[in-house]
Protein backbone atom coordinates (compact mmCIF):
# COMPACT_ATOMS: atom_id res chain seq x y z
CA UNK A 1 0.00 0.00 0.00
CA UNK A 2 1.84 3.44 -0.77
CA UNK A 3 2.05 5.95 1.90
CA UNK A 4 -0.97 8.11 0.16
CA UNK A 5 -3.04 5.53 0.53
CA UNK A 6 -2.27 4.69 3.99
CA UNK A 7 -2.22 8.30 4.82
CA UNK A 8 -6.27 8.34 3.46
CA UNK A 9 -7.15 5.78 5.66
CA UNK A 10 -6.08 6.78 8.92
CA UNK A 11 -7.22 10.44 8.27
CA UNK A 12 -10.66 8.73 7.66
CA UNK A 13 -10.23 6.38 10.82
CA UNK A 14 -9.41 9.98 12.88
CA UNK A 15 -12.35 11.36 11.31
CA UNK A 16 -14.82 8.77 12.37
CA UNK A 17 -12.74 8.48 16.24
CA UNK A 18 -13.13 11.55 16.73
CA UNK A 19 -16.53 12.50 14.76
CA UNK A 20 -15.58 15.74 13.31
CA UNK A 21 -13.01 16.75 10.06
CA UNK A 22 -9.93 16.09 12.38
CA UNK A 23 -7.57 17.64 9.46
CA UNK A 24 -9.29 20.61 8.53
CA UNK A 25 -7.92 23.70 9.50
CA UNK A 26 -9.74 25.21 12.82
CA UNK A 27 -13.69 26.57 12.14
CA UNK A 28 -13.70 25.51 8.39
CA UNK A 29 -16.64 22.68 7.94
CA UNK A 30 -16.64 20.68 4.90
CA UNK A 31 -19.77 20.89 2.10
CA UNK A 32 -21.89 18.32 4.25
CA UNK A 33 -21.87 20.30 7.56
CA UNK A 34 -22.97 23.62 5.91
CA UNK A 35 -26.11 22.43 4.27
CA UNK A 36 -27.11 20.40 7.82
CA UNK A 37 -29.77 22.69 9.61
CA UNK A 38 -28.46 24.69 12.88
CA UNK A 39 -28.25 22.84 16.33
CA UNK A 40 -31.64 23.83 18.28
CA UNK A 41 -30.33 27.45 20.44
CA UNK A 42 -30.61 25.94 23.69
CA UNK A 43 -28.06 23.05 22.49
CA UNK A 44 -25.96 25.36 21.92
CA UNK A 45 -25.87 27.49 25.36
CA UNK A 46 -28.47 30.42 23.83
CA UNK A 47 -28.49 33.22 25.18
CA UNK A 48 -24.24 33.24 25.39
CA UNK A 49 -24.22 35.20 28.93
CA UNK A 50 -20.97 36.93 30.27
CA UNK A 51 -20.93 37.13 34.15
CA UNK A 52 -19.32 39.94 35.61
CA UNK A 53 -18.31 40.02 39.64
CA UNK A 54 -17.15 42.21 42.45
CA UNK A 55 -17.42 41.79 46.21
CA UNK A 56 -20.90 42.38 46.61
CA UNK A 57 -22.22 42.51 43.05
CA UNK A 58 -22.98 40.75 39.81
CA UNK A 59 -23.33 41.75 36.62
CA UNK A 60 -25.00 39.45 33.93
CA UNK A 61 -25.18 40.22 30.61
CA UNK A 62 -26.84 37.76 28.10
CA UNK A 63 -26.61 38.63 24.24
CA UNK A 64 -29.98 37.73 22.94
CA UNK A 65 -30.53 39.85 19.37
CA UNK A 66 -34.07 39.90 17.73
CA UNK A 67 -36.25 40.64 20.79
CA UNK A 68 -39.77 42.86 19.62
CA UNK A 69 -40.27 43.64 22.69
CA UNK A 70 -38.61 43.59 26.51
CA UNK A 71 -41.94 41.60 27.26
CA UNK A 72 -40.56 38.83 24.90
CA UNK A 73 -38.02 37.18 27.56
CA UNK A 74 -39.24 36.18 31.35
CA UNK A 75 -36.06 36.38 33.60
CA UNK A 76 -36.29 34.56 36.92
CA UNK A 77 -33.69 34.76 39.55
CA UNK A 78 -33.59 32.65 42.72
CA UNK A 79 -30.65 32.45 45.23
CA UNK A 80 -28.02 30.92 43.83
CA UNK A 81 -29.11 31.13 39.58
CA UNK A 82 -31.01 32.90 36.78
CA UNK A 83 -32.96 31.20 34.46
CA UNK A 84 -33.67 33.23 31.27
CA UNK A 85 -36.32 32.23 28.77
CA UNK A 86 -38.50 33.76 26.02
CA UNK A 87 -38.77 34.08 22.24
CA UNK A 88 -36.46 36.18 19.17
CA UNK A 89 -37.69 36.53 15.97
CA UNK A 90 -34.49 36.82 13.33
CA UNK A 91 -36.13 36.64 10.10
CA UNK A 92 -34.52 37.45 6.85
CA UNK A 93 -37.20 37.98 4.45
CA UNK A 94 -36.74 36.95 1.17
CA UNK A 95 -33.26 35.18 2.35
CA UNK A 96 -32.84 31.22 3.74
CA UNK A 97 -30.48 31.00 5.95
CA UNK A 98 -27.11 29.62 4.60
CA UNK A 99 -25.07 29.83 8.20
CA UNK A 100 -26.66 30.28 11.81
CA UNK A 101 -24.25 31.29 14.67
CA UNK A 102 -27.26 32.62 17.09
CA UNK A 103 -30.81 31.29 17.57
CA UNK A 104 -33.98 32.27 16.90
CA UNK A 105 -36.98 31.13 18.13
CA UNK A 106 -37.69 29.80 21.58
CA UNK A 107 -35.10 29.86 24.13
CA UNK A 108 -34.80 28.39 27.68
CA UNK A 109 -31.38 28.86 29.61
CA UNK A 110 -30.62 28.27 33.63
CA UNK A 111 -27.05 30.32 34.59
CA UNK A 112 -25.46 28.65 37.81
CA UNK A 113 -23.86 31.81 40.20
CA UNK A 114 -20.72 32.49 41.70
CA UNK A 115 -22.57 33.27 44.87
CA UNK A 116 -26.01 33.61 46.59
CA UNK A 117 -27.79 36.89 45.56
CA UNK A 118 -30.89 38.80 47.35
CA UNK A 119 -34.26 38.54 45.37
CA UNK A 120 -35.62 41.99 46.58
CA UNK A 121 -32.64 44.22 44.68
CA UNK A 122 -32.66 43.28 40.82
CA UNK A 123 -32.19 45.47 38.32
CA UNK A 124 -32.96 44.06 34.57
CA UNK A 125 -32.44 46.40 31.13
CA UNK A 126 -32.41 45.13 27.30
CA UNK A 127 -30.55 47.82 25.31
CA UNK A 128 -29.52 46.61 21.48
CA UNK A 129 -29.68 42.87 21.83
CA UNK A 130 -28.04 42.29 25.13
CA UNK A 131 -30.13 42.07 28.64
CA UNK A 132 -28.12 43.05 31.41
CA UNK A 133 -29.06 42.28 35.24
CA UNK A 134 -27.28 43.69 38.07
CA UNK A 135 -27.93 41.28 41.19
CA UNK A 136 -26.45 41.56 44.91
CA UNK A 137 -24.86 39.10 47.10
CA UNK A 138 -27.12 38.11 49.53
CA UNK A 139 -25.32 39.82 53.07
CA UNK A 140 -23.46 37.46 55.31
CA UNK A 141 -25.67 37.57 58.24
CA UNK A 142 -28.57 35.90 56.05
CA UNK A 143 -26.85 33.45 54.79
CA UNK A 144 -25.81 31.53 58.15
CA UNK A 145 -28.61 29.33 59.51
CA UNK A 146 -30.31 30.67 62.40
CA UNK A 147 -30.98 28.92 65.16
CA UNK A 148 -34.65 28.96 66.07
CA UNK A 149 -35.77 28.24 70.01
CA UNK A 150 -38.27 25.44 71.24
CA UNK A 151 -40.46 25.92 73.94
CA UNK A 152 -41.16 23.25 75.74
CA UNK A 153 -44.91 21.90 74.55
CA UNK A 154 -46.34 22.01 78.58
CA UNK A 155 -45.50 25.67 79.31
């Protein structure tokens, strides 16, 4: 067998191991991966969100582009995560799309937190395609379990 050959074969062997073009130079798909339709956004990690921290605040920014309307995304926040969800509408009129890098449609996201955060101080603003929250750590002193008397049931 000359070397070409052998060469062929273990390039397709890599390919199937490791399930991708394994010789193709980085982000460059071959004919058969372009015409496949775009993962669902959620497979994907849709909204991409950037978390931003200090001592006693967050900052969460989430890039979601083709919102109507603020109304369009429900944001819920509990102690320790934010789960973002809602709807974009990307449509390109007379165009199909040929490449999709960002989702459209329905969306459903849950962001894990560096640290607990208090529900009563959340601020929330969508300014050209990105939602940004600003959350505070939840203070010390309500975080540690408290210890709760018992009286005794005959008093």
């Amino acid at each position: 067998m000359d070397s070409w050959k052998q060469m062929m074969e273990w390039k397709k062997f890599a390919d199937q191991y490791l399930g991708q073009n394994f010789f193709s130079p980085y982000g460059q798909q071959d004919e058969a991966q372009r015409n496949q339709p775009a993962e669902p956004a959620e497979e994907k990690g849709f909204p991409a969100v950037n978390i931003y921290e200090s001592d006693n605040e967050l900052l969460c920014i989430a890039a979601i582009p083709g919102l109507e309307k603020a109304e369009d995304v429900d944001v819920y926040v509990d102690d320790r995560s934010v789960h973002i969800k809602g709807k974009t509408n990307l449509v390109g009129g007379k165009y199909r799309i040929a490449k999709q890098e960002f989702g459209s449609g329905s969306f459903s996201r849950e962001i894990e937190l560096p640290y607990r955060v208090r529900s009563d101080a959340i601020q929330a603003t969508y300014k050209k395609g990105f939602l940004y929250l600003r959350l505070y750590r939840l203070p010390a002193d309500r975080q540690k379990p408290k210890k709760v008397d018992i009286r005794r049931f005959d008093d």
